[in-house]
N, C-alpha and C. Protein backbone atom coordinates (compact mmCIF):
# COMPACT_ATOMS: atom_id res chain seq x y z
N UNK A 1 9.67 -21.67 -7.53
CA UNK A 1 8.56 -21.97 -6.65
C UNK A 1 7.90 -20.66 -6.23
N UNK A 2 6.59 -20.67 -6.39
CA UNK A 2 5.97 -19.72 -5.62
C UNK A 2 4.89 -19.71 -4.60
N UNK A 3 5.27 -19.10 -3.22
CA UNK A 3 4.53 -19.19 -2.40
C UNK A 3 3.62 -18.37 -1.86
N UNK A 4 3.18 -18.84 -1.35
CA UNK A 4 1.79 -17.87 -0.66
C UNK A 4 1.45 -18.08 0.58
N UNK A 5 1.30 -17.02 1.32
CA UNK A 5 0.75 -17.27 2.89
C UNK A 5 -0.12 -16.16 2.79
N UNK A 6 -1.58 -17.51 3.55
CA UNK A 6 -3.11 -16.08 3.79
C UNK A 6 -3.56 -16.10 5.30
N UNK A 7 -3.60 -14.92 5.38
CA UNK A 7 -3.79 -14.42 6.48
C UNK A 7 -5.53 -13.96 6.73
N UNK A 8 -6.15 -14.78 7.41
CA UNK A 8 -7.71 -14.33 7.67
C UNK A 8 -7.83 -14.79 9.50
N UNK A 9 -9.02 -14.91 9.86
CA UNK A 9 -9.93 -15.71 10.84
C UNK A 9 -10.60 -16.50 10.72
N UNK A 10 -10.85 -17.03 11.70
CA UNK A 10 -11.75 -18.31 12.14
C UNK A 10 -12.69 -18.33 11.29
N UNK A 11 -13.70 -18.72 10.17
CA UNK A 11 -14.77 -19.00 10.00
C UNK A 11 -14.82 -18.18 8.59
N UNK A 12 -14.12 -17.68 8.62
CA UNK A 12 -13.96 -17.06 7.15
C UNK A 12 -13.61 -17.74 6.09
N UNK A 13 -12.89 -19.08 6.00
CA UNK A 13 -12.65 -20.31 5.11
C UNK A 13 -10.98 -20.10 4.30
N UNK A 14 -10.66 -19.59 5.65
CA UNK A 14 -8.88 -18.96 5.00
C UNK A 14 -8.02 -20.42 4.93
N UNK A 15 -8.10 -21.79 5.41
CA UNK A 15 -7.70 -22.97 5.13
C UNK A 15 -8.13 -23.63 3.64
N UNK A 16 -9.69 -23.11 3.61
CA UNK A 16 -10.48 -23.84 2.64
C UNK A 16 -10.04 -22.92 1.29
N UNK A 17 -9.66 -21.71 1.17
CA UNK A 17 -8.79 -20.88 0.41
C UNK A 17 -7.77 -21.57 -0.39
N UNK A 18 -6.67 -21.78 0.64
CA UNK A 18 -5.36 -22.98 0.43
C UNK A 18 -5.42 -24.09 -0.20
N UNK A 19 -6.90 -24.68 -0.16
CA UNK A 19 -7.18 -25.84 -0.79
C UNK A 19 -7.45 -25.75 -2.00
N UNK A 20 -8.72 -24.51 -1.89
CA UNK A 20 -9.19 -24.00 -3.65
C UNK A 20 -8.36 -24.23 -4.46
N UNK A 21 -7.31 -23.25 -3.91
CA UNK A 21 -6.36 -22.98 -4.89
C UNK A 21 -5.29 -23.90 -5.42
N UNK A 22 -4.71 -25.10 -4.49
CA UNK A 22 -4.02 -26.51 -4.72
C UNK A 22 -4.77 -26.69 -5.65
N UNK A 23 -6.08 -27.29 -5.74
CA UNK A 23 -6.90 -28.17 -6.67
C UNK A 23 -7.01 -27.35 -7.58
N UNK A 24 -7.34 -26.05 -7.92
CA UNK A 24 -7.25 -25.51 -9.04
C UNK A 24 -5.89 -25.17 -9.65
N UNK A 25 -4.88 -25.19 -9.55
CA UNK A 25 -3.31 -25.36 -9.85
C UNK A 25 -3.46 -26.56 -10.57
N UNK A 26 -3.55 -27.83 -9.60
CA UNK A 26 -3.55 -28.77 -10.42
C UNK A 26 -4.74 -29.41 -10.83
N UNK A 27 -5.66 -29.51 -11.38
CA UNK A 27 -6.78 -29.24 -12.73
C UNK A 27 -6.18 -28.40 -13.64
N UNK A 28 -5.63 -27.12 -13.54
CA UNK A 28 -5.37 -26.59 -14.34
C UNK A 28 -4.04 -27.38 -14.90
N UNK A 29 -3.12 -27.66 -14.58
CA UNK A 29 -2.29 -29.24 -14.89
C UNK A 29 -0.61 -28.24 -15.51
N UNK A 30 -0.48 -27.21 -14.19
CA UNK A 30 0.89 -26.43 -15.44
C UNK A 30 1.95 -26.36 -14.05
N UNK A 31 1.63 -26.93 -12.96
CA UNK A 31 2.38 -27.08 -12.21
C UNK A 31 2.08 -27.78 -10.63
N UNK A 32 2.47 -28.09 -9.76
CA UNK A 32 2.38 -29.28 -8.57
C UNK A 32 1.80 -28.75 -7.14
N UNK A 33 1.06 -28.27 -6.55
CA UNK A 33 0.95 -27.23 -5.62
C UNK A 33 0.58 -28.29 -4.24
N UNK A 34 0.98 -27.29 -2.78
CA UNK A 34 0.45 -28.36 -1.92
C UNK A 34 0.28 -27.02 -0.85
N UNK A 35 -1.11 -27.64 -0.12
CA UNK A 35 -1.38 -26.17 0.94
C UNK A 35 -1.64 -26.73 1.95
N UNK A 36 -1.48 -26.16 2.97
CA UNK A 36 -1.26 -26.92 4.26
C UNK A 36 -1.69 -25.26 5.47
N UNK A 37 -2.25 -26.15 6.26
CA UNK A 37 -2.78 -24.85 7.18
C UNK A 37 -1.94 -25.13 8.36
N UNK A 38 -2.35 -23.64 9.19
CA UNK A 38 -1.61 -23.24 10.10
C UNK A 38 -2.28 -22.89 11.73
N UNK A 39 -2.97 -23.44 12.72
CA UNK A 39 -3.57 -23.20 13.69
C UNK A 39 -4.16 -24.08 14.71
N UNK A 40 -4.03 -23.47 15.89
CA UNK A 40 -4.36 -24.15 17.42
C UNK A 40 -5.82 -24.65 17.34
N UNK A 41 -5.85 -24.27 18.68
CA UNK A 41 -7.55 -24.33 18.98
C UNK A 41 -7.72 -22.97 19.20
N UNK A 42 -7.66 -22.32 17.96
CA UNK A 42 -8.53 -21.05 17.44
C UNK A 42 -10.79 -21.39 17.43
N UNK A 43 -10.68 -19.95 17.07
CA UNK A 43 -11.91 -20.75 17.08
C UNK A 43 -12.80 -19.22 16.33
N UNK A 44 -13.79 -19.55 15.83
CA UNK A 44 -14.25 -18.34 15.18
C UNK A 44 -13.88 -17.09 15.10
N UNK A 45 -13.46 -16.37 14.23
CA UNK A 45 -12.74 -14.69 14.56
C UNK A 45 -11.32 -15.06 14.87
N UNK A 46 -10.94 -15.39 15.59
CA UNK A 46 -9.34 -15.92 15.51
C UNK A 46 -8.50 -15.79 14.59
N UNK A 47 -7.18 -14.92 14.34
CA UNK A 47 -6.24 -15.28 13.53
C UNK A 47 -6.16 -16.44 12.85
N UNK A 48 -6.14 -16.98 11.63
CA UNK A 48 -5.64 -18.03 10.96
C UNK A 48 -4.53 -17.72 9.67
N UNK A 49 -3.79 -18.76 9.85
CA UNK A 49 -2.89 -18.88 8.81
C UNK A 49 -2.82 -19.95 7.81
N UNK A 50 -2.78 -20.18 6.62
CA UNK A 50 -2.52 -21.18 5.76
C UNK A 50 -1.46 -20.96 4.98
N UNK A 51 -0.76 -21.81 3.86
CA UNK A 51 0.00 -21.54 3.04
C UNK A 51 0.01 -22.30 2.02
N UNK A 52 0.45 -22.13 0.84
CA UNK A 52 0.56 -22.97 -0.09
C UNK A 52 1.79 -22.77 -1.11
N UNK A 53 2.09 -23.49 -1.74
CA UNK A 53 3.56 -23.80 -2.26
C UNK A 53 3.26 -23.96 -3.88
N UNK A 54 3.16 -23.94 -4.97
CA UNK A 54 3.55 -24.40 -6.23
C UNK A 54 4.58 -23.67 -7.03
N UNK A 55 4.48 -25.04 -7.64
CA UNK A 55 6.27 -25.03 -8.34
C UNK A 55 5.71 -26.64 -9.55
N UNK A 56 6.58 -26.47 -10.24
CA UNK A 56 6.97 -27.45 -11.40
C UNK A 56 7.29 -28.13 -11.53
N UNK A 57 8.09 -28.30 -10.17
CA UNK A 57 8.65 -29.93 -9.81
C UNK A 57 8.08 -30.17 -8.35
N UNK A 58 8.46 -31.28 -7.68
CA UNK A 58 8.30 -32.19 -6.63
C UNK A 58 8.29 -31.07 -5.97
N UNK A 59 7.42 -30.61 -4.68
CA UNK A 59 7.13 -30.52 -4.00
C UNK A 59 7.63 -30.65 -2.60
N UNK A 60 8.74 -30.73 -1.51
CA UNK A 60 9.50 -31.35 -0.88
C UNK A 60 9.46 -30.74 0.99
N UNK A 61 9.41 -29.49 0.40
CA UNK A 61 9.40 -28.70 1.41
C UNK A 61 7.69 -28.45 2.55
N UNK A 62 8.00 -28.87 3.42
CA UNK A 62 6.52 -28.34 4.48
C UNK A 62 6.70 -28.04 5.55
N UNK A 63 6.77 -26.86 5.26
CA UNK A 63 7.10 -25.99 6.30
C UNK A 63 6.49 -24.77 6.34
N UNK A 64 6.31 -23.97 7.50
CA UNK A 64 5.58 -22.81 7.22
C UNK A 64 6.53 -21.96 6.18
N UNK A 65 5.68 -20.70 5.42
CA UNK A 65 6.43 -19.90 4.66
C UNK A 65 6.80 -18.68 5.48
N UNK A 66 8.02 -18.14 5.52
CA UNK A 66 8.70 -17.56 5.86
C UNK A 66 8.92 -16.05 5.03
N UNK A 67 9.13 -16.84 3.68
CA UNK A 67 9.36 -15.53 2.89
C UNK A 67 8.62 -15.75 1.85
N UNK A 68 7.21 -15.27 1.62
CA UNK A 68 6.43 -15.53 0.73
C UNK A 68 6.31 -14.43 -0.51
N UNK A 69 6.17 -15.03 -1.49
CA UNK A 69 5.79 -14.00 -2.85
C UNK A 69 4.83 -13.23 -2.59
N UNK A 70 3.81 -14.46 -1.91
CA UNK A 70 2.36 -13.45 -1.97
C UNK A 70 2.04 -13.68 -0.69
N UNK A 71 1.13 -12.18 -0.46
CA UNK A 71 0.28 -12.12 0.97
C UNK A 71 -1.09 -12.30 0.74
N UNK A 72 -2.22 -12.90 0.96
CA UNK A 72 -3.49 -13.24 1.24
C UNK A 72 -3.88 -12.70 2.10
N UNK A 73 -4.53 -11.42 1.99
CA UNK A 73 -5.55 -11.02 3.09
C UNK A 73 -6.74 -11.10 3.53
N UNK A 74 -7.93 -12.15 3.56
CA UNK A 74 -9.14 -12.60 3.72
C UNK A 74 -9.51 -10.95 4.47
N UNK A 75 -8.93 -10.48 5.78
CA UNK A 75 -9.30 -9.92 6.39
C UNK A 75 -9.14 -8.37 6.69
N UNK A 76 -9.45 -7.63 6.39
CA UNK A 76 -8.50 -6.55 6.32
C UNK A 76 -8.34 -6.23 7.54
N UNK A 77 -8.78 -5.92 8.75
CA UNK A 77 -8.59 -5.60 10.18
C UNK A 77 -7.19 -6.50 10.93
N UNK A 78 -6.88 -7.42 10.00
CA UNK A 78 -5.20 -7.81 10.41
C UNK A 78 -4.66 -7.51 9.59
N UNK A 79 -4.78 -6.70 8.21
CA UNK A 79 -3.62 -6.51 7.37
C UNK A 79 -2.30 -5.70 7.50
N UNK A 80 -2.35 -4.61 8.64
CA UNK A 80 -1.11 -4.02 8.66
C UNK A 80 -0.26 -4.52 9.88
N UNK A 81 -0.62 -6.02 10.31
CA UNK A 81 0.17 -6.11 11.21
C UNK A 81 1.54 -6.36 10.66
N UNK A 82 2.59 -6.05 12.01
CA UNK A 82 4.23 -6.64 11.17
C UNK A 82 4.18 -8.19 10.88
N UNK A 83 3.53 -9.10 11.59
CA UNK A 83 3.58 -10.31 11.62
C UNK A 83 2.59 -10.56 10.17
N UNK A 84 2.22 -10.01 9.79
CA UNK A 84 1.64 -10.13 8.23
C UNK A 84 2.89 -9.86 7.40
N UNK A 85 2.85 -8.34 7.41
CA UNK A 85 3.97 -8.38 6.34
C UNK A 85 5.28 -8.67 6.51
N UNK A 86 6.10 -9.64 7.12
CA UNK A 86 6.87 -10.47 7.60
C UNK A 86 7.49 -11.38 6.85
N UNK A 87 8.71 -11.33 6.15
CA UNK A 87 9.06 -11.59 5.40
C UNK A 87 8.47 -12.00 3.96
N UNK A 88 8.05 -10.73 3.50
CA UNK A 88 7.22 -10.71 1.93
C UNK A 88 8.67 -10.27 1.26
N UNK A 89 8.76 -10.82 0.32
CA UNK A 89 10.12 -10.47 -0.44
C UNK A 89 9.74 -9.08 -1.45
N UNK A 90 10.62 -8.62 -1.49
CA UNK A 90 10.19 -7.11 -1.98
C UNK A 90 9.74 -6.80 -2.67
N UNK A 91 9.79 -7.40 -3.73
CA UNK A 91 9.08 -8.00 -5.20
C UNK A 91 7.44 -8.33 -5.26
N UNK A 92 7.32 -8.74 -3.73
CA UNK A 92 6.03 -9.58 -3.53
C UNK A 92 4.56 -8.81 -3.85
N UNK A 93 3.84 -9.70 -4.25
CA UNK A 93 2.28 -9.38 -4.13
C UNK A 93 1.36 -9.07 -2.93
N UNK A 94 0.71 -8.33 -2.86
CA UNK A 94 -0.29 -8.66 -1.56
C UNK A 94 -1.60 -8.06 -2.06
N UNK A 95 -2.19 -9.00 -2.02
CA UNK A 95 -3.73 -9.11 -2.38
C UNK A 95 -4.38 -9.00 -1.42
N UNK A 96 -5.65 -7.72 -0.99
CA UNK A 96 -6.29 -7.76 0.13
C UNK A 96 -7.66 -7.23 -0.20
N UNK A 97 -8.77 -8.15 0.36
CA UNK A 97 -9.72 -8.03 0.53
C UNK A 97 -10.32 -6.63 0.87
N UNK A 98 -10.72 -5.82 0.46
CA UNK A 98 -10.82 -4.51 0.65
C UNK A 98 -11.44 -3.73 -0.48
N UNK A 99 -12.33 -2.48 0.16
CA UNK A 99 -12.88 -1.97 -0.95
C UNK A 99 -12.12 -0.38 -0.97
N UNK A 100 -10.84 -0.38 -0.45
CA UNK A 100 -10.23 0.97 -0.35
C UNK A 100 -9.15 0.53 -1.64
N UNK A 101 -8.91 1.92 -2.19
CA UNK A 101 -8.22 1.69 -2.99
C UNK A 101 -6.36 1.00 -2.87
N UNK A 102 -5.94 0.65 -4.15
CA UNK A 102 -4.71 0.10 -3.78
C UNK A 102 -4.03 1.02 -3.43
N UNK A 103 -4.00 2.49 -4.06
CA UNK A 103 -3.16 3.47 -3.62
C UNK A 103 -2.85 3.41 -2.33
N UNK A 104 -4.56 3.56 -1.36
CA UNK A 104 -4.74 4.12 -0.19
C UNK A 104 -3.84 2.48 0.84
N UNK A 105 -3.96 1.90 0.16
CA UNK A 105 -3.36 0.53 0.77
C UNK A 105 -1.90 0.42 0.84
N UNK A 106 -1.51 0.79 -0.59
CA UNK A 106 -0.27 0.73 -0.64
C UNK A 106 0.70 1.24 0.60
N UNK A 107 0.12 2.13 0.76
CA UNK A 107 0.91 3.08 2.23
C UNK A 107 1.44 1.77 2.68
N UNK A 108 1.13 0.68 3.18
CA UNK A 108 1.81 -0.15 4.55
C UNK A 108 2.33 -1.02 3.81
N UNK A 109 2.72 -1.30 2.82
CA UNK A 109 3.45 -2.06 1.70
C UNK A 109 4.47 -1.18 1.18
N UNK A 110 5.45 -0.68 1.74
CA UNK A 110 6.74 -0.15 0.59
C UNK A 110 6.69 -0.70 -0.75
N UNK A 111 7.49 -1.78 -1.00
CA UNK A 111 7.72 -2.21 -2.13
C UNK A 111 7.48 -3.10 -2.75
N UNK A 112 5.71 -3.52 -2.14
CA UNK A 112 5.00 -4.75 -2.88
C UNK A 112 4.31 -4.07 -3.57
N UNK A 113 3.64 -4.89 -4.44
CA UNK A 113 2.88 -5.29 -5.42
C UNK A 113 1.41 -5.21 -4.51
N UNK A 114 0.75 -3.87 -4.62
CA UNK A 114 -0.79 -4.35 -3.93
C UNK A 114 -2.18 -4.34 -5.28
N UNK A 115 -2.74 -5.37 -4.28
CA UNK A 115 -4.24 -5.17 -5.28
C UNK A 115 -5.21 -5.76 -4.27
N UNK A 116 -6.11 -4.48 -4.28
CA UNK A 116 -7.29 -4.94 -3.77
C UNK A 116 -8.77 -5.46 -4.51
N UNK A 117 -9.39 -6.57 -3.69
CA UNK A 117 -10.76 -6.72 -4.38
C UNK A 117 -11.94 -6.75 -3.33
N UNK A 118 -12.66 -6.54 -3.60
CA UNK A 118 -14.27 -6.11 -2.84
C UNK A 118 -14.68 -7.41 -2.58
N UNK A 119 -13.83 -8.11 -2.17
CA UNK A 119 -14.19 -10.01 -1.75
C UNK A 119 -15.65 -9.91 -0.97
N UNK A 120 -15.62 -9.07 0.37
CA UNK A 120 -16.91 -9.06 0.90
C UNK A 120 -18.17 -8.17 0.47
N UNK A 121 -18.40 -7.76 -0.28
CA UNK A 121 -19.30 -7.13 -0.85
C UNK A 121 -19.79 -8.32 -2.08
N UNK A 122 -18.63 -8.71 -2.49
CA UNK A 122 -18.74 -10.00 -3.74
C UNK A 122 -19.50 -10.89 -3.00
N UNK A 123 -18.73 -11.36 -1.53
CA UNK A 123 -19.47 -12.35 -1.10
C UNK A 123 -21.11 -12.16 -0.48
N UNK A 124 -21.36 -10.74 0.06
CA UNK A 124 -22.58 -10.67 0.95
C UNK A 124 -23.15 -10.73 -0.28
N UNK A 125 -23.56 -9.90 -1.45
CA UNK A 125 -24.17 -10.05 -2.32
C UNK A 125 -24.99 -11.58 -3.16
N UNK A 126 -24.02 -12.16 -2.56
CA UNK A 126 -24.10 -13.42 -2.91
C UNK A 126 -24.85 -14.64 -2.07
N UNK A 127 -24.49 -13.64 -1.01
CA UNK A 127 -25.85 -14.55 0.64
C UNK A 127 -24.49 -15.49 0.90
N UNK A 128 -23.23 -15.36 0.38
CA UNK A 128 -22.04 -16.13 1.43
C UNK A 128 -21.89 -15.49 2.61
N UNK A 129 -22.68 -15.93 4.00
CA UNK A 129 -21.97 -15.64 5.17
C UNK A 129 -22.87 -13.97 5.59
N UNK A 130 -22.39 -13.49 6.61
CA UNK A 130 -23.97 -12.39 7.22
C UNK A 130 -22.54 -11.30 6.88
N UNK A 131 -23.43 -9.97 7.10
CA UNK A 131 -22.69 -9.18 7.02
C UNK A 131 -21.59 -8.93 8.44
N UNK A 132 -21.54 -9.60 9.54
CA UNK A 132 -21.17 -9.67 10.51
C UNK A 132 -19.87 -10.99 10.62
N UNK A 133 -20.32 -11.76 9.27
CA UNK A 133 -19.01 -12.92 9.31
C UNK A 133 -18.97 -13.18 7.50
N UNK A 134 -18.75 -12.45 6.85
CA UNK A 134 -18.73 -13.10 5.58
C UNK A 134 -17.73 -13.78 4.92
N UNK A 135 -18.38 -14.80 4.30
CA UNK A 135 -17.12 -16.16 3.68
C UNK A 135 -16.62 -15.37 2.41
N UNK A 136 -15.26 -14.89 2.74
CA UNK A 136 -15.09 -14.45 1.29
C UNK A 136 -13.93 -15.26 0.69
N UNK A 137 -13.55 -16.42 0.89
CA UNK A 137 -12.40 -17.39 0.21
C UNK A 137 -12.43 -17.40 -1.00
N UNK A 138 -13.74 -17.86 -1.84
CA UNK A 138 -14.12 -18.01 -3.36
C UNK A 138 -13.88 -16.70 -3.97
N UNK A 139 -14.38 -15.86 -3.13
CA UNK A 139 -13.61 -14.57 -4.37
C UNK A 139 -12.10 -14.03 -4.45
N UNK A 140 -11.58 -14.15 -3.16
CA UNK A 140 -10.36 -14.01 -3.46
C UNK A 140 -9.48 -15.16 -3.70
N UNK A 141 -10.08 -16.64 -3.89
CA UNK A 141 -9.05 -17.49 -4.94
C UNK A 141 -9.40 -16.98 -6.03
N UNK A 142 -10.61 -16.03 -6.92
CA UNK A 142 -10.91 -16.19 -7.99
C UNK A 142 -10.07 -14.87 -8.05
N UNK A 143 -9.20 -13.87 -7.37
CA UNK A 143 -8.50 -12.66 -7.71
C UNK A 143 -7.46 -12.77 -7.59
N UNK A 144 -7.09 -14.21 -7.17
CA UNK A 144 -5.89 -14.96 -6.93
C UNK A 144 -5.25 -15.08 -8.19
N UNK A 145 -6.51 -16.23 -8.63
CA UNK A 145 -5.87 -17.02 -9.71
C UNK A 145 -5.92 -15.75 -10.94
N UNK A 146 -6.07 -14.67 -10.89
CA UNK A 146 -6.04 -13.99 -11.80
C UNK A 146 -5.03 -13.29 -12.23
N UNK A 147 -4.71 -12.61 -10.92
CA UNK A 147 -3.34 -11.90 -10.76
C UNK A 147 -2.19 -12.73 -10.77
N UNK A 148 -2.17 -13.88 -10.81
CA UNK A 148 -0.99 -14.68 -10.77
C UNK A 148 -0.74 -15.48 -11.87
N UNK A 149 -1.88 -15.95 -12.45
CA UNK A 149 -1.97 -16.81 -13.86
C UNK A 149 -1.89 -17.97 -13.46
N UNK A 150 -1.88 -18.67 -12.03
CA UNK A 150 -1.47 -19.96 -11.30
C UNK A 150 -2.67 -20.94 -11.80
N UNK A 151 -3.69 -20.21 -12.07
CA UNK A 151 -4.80 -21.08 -12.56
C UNK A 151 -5.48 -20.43 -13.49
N UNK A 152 -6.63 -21.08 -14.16
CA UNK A 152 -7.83 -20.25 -14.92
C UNK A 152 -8.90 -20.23 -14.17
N UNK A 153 -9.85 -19.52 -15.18
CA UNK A 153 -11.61 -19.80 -14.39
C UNK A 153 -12.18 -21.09 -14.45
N UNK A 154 -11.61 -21.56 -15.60
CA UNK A 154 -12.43 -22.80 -15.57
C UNK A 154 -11.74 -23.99 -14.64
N UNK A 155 -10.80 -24.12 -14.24
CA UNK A 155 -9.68 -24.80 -13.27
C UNK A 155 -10.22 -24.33 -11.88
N UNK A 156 -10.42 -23.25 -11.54
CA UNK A 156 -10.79 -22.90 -10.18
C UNK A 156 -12.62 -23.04 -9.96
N UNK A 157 -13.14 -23.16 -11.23
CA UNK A 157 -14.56 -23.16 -10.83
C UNK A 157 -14.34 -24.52 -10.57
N UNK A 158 -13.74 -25.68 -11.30
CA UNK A 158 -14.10 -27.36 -11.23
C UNK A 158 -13.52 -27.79 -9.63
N UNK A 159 -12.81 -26.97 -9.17
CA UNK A 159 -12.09 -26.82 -7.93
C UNK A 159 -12.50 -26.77 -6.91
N UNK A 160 -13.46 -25.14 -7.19
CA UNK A 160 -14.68 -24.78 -6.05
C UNK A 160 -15.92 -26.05 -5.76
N UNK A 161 -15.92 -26.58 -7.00
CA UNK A 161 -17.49 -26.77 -7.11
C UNK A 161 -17.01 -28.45 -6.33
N UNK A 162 -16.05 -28.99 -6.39
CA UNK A 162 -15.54 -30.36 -5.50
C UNK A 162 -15.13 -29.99 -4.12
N UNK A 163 -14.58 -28.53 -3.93
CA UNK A 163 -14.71 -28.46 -2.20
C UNK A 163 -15.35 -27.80 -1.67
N UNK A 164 -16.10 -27.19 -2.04
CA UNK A 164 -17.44 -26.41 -1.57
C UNK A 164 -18.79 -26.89 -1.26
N UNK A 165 -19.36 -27.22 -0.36
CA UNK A 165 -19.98 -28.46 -0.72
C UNK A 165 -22.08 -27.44 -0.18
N UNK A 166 -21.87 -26.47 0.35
CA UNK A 166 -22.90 -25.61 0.51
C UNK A 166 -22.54 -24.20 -0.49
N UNK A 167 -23.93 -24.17 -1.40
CA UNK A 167 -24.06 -23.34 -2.06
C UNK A 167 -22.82 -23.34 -3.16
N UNK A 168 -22.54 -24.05 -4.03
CA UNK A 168 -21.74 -24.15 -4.46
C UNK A 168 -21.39 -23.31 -5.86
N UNK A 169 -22.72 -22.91 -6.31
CA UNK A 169 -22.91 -22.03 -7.57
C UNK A 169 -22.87 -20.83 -6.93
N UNK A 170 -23.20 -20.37 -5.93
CA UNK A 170 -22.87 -18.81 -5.53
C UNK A 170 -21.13 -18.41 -5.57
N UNK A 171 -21.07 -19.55 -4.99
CA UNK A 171 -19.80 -19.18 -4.73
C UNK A 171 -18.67 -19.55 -5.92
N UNK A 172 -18.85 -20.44 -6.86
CA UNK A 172 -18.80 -20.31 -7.95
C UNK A 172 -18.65 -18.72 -8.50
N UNK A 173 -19.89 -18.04 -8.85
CA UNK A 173 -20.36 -16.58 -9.08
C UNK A 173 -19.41 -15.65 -8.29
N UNK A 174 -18.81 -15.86 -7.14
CA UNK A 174 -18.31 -14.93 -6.31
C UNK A 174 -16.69 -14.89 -6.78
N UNK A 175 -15.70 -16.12 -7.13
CA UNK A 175 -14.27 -16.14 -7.95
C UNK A 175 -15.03 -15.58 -9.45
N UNK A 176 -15.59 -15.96 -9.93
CA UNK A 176 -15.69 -15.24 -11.14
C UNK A 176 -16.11 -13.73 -11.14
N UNK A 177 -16.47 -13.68 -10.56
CA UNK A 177 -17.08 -11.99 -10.11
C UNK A 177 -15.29 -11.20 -9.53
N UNK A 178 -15.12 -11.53 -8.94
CA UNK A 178 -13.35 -11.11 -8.44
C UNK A 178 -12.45 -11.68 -9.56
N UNK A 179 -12.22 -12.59 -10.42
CA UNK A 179 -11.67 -13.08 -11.66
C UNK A 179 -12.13 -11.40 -12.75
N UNK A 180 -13.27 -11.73 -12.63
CA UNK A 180 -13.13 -10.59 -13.83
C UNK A 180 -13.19 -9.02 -13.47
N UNK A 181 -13.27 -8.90 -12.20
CA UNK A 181 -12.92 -7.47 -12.01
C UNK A 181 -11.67 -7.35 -11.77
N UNK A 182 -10.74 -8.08 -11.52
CA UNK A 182 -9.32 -7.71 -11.45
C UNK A 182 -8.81 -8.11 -12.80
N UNK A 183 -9.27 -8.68 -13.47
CA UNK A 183 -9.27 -8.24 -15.08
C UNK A 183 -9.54 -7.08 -15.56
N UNK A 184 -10.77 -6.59 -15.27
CA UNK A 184 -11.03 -5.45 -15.80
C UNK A 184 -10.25 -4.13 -14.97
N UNK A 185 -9.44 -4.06 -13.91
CA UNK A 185 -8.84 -3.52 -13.27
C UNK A 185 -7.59 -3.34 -13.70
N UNK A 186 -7.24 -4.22 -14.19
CA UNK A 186 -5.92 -4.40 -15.18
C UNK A 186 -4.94 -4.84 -14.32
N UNK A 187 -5.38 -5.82 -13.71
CA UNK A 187 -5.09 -6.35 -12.32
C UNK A 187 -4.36 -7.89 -12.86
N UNK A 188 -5.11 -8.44 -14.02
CA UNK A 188 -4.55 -9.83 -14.47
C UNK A 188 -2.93 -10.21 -14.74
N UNK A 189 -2.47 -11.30 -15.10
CA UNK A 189 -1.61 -11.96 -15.01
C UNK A 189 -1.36 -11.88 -16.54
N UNK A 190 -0.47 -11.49 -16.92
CA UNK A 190 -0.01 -11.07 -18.58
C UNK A 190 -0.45 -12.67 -19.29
């Protein structure tokens, strides 16, 4: 089983993330995924948490993740908290939204796995969200599903384009735009 917990705010679409990526898991049809969010009466800018689970068989467990493979960072201004990197297993991934390099990132990750992608630059470019709140979910499921192999492009676009329901071709453009630069980064999933 592999899990994932993403870490963003309010209004940034860090739930709607969790979902992308369920539905594109299964469209893509190679294993069972289920994502489930995490939060009060938060409310714009606010910490949020989601998580999601796939695996190959049944599904059983719902519960928050504890010790996740991968970290999701929508946000970078919470990424070095301890309560982020909080039980990432050592092995683990952490993918963060960011246009600093992984090196320069790596610092607060000992012994994960980092990769960063330019999610908000992907997204403003794209007119997702102002430069003051930008939606960057679609690009980092699309640097998601890359680095992990959990899905394809064409599995996560049929994905986006059923839960996205404003602007749906931009954002479309915005996972494929993060899909193929962490390809070309040498960032992909063997």
């Amino acid at each position: 089983m592999v899990e994932i917990r993403f870490h963003g705010r309010g209004g940034q679409g860090t739930v709607l993330a969790a979902k992308i990526l369920a539905e594109a898991v299964l469209r893509f049809g190679q294993a069972e995924c289920l994502a489930m969010p995490e939060f009060g009466v938060e409310r714009r800018g606010a910490p949020v948490t989601a998580y999601a689970r796939v695996s190959k068989g049944k599904i059983r467990l719902r519960t928050r993740i504890y010790e996740p493979d991968v970290v999701v960072i929508l946000d970078p201004t919470i990424g070095q908290s301890a309560e982020i990197a909080k039980g990432l297993k050592p092995s683990g991934l952490v993918l963060i939204n960011t246009e600093h390099s992984a090196q320069e990132a790596a610092a607060a990750w000992s012994e994960a796995r980092v990769i960063c992608v330019p999610a908000r630059a992907i997204a403003l470019s794209l007119g997702l969200g102002s430069a003051a709140s930008p939606i960057v979910n679609t690009a980092v499921c699309g640097a998601l599903a890359a680095v992990t192999g959990l899905a394809d492009s064409a599995a996560l676009e049929a994905a986006i384009r059923a839960s996205v329901p404003e602007k749906p071709e931009q954002n479309v453009e915005a996972a494929r735009r993060a899909y193929e630069y962490c390809r070309e980064t040498n960032h992909a999933a063997a």
